[in-house]
PDB file of N, CA and C in Angstrom:
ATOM      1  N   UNK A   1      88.995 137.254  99.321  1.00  0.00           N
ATOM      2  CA  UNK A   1      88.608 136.043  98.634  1.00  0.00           C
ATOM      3  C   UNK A   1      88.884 136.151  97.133  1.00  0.00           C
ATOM      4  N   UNK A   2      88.927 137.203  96.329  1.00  0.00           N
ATOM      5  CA  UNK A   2      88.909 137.527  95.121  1.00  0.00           C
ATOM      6  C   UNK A   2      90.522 137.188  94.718  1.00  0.00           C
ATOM      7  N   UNK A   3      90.855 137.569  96.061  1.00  0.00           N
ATOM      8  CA  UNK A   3      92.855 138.244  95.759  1.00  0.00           C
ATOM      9  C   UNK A   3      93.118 135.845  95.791  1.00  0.00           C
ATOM     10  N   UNK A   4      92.567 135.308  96.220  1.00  0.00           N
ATOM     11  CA  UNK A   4      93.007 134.328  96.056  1.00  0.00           C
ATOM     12  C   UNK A   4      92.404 133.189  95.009  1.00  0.00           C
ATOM     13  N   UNK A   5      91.397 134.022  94.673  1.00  0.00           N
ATOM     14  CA  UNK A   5      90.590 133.057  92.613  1.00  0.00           C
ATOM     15  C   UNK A   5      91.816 133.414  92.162  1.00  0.00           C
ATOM     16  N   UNK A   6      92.260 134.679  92.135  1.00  0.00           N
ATOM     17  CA  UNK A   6      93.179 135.382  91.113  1.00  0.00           C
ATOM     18  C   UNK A   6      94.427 134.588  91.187  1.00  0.00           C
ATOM     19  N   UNK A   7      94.927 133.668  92.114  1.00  0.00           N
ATOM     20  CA  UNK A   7      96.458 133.667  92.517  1.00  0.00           C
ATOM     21  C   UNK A   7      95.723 132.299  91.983  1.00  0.00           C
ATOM     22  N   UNK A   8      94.630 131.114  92.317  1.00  0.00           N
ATOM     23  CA  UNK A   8      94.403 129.904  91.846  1.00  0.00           C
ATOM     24  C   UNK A   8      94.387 129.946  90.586  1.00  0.00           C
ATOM     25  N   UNK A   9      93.900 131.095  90.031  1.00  0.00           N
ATOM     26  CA  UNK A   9      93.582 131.003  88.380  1.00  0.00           C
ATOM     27  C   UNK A   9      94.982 131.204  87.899  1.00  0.00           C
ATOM     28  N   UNK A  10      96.003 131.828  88.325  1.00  0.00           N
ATOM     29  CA  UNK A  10      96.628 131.991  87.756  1.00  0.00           C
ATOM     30  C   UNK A  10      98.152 130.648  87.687  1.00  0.00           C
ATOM     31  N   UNK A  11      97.828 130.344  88.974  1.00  0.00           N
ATOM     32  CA  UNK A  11      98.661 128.937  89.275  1.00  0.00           C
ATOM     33  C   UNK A  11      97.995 127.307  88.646  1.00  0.00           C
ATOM     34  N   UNK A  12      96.832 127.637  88.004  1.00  0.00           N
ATOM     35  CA  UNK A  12      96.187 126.346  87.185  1.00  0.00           C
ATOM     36  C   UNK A  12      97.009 126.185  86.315  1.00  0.00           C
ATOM     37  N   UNK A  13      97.865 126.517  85.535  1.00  0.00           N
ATOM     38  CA  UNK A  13      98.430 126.082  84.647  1.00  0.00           C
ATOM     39  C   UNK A  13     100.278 125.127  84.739  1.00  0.00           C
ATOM     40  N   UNK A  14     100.278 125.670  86.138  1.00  0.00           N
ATOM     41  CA  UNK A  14     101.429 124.644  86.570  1.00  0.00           C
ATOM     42  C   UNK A  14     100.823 123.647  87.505  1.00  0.00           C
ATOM     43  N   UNK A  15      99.905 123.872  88.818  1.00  0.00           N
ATOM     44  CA  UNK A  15      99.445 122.591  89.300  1.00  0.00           C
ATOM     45  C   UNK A  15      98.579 121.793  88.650  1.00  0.00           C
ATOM     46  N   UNK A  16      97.782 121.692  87.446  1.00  0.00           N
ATOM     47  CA  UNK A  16      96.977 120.941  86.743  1.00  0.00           C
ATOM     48  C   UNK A  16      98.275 119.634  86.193  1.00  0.00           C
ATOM     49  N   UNK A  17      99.235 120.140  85.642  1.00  0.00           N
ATOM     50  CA  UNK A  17     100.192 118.705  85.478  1.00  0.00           C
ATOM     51  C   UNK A  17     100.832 118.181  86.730  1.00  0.00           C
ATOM     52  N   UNK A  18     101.219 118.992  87.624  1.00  0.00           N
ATOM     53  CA  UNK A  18     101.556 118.349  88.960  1.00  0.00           C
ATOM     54  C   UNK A  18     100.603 116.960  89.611  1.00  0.00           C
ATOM     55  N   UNK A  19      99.566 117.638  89.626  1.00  0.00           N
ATOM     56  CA  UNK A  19      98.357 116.745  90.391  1.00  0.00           C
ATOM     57  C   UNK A  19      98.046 115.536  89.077  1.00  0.00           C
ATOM     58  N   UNK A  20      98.194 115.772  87.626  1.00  0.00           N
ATOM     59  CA  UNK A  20      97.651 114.454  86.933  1.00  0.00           C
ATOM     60  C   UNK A  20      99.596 113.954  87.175  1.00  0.00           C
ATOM     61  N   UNK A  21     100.647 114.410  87.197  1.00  0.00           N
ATOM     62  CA  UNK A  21     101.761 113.025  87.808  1.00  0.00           C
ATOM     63  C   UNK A  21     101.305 112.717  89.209  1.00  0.00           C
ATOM     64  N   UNK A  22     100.890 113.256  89.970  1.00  0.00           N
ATOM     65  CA  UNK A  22     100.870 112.402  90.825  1.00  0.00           C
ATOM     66  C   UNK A  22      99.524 111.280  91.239  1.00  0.00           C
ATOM     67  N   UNK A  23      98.871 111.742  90.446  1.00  0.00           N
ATOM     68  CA  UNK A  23      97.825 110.878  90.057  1.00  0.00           C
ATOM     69  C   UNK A  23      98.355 109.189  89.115  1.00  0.00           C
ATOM     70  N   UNK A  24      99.434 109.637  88.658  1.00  0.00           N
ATOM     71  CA  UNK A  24     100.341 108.414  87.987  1.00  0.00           C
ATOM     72  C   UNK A  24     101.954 108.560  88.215  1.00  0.00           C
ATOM     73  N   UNK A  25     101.675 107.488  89.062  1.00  0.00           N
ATOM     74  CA  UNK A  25     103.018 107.287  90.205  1.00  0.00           C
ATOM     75  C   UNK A  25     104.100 106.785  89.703  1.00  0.00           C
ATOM     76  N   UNK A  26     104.243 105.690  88.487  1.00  0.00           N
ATOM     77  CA  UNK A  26     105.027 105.645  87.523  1.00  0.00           C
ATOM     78  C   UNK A  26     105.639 106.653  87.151  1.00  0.00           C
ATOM     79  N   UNK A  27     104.763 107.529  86.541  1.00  0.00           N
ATOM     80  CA  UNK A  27     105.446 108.469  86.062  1.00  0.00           C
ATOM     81  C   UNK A  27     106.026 109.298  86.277  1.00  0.00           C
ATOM     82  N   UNK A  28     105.459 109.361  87.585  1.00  0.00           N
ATOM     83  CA  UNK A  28     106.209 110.605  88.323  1.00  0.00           C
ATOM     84  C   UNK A  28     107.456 110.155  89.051  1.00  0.00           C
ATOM     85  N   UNK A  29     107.994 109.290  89.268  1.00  0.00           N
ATOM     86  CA  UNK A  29     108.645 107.958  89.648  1.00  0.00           C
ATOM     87  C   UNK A  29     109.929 108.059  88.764  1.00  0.00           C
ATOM     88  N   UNK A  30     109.625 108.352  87.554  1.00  0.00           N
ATOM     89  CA  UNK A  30     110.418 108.114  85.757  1.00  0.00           C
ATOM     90  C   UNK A  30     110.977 109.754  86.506  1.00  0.00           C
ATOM     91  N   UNK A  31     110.152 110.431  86.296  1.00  0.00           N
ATOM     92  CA  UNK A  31     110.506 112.006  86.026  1.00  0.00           C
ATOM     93  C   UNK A  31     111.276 112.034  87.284  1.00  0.00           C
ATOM     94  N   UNK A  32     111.253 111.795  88.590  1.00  0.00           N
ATOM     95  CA  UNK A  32     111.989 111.974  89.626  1.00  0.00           C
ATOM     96  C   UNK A  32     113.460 111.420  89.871  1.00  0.00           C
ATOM     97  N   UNK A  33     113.791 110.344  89.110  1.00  0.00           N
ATOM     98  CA  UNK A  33     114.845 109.381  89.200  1.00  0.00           C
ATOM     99  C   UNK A  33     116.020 110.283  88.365  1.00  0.00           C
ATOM    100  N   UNK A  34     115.724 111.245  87.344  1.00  0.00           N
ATOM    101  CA  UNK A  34     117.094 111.176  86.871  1.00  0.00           C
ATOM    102  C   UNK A  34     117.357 112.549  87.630  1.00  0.00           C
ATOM    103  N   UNK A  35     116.636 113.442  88.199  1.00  0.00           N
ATOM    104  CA  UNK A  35     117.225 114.469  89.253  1.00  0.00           C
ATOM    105  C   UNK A  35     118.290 113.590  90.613  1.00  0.00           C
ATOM    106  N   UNK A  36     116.944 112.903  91.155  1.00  0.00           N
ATOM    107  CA  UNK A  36     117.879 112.166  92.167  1.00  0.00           C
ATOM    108  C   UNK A  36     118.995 111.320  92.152  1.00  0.00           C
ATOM    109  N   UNK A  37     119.249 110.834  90.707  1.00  0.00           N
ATOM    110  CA  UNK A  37     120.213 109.817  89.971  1.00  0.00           C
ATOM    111  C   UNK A  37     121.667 110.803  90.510  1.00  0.00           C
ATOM    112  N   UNK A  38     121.221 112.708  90.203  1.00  0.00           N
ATOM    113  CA  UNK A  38     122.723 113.558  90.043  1.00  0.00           C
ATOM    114  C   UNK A  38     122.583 113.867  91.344  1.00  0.00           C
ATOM    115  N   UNK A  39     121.815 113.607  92.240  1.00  0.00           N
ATOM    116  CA  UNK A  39     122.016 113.753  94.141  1.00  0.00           C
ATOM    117  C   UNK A  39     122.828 112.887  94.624  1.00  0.00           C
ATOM    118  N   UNK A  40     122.115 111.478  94.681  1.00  0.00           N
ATOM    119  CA  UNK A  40     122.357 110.601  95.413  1.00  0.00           C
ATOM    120  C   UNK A  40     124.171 110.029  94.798  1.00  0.00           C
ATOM    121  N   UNK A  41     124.019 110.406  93.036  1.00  0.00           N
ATOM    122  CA  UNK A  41     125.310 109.308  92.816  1.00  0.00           C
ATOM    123  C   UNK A  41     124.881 107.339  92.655  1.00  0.00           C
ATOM    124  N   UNK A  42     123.879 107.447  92.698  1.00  0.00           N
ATOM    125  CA  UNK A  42     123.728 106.112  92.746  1.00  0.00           C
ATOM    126  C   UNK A  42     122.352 105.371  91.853  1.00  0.00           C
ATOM    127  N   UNK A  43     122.012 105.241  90.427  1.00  0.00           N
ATOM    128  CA  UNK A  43     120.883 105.165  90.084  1.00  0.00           C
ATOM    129  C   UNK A  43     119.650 103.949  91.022  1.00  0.00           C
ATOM    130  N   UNK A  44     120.812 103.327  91.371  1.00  0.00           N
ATOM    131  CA  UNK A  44     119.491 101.833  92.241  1.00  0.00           C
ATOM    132  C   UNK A  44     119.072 102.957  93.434  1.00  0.00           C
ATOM    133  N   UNK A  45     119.607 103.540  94.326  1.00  0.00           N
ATOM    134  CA  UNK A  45     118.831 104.022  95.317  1.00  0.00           C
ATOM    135  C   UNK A  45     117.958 104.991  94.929  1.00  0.00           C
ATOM    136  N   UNK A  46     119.045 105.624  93.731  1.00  0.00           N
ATOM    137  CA  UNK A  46     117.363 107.095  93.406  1.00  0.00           C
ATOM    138  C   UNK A  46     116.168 106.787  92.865  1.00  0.00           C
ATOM    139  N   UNK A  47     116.524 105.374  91.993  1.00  0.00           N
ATOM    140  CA  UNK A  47     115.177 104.932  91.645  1.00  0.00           C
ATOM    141  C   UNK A  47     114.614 104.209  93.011  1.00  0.00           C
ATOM    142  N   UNK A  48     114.644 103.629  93.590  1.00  0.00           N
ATOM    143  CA  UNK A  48     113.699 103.211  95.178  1.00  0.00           C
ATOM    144  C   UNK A  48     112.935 104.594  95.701  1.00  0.00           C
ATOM    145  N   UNK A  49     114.325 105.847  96.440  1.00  0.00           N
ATOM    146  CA  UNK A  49     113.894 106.916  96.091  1.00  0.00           C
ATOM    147  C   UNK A  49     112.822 107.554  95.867  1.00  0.00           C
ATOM    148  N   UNK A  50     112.591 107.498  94.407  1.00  0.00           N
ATOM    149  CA  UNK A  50     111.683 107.691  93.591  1.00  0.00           C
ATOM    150  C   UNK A  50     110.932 107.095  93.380  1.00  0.00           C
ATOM    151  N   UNK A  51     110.199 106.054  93.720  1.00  0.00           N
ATOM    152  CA  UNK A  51     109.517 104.673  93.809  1.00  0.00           C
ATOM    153  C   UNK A  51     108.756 105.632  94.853  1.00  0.00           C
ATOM    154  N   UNK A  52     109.168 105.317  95.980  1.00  0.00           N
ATOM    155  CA  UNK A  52     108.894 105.675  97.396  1.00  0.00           C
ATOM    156  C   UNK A  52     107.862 106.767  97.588  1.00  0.00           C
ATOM    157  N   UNK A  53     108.827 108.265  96.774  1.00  0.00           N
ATOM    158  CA  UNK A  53     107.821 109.735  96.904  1.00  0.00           C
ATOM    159  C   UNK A  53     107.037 109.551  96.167  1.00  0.00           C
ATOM    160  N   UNK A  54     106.968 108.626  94.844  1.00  0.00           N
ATOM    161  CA  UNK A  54     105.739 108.762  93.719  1.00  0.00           C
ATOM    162  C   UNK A  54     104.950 108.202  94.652  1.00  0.00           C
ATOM    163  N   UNK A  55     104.736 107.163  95.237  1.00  0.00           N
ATOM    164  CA  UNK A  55     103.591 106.429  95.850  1.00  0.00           C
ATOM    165  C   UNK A  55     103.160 106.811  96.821  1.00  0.00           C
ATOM    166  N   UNK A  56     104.166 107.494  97.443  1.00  0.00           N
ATOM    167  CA  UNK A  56     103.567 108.661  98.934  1.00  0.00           C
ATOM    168  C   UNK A  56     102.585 109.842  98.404  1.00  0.00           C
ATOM    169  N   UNK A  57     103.294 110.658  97.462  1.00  0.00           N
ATOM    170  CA  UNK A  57     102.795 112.040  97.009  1.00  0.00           C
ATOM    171  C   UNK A  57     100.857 110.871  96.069  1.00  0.00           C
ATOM    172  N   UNK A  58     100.627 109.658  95.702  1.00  0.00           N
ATOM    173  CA  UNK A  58     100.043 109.429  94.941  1.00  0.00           C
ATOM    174  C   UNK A  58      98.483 108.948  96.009  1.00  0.00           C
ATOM    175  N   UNK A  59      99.609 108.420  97.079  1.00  0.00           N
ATOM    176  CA  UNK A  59      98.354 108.078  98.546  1.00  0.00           C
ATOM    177  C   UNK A  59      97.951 109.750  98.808  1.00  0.00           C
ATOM    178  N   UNK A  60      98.498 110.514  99.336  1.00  0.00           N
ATOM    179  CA  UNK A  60      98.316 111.837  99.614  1.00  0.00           C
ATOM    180  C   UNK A  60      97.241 112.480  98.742  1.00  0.00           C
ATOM    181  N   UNK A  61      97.326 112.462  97.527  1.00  0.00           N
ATOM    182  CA  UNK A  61      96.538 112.674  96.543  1.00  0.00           C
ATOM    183  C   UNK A  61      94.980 112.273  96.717  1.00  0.00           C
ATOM    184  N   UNK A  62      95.132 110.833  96.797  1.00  0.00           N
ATOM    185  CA  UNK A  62      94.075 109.791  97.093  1.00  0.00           C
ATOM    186  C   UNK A  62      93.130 110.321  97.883  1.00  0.00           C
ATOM    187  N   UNK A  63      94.113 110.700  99.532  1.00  0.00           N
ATOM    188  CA  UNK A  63      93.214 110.365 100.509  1.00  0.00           C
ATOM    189  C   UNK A  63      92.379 112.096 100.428  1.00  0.00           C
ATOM    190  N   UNK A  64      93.259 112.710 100.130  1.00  0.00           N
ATOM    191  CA  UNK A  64      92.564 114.306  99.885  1.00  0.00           C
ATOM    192  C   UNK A  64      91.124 114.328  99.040  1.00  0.00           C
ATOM    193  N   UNK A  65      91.624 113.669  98.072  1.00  0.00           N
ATOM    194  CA  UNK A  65      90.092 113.339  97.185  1.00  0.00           C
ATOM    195  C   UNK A  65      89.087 112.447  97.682  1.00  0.00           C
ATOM    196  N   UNK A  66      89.734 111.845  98.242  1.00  0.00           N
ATOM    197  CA  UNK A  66      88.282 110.833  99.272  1.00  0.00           C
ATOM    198  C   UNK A  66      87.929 111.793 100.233  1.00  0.00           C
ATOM    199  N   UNK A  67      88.452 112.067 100.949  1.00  0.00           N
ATOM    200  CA  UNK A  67      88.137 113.618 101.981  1.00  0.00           C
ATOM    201  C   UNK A  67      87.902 114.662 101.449  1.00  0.00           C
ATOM    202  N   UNK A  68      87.752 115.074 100.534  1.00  0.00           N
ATOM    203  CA  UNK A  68      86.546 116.328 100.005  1.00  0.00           C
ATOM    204  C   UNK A  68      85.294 115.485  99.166  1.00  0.00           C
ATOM    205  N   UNK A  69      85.621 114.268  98.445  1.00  0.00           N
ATOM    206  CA  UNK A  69      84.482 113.837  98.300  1.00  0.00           C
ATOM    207  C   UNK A  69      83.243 113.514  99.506  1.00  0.00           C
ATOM    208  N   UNK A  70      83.960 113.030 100.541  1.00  0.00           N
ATOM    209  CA  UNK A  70      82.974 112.351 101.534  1.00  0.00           C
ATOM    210  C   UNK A  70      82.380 113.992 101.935  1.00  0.00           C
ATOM    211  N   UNK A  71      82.777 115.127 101.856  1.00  0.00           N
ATOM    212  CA  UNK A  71      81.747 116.478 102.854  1.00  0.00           C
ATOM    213  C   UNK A  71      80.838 116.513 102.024  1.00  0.00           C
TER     214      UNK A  71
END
């Protein structure tokens, strides 16, 4: 149990901004589009794309926090 505070404490400093973008789906939306812009070749689809995972990864988020709130 100790060996895994140690690995959370030490990974707080990259998932603490992960979880506040996906807490704001815009933004994470912005930040995702110009990776997928050099995948896809196409900025209209990478932004949908990116539309799409921000609001998925932002429900996901959601429903996790309603489900540890409700125990």
């Amino acid at each position: 149990m100790a060996v895994l505070r140690k690995l959370a404490d030490r990974l707080q400093p990259i998932t603490r901004p992960l979880l506040q973008l996906a807490s704001r789906p815009l933004m994470f939306a912005a930040t995702l589009t110009i990776p997928a812009w050099f995948i896809l070749d196409n900025f209209v689809i990478a932004l949908i794309v990116s539309l799409l995972l921000a609001f998925f990864a932002a429900m996901l988020r959601t429903l996790w926090l309603l489900r540890r709130h409700s125990k």
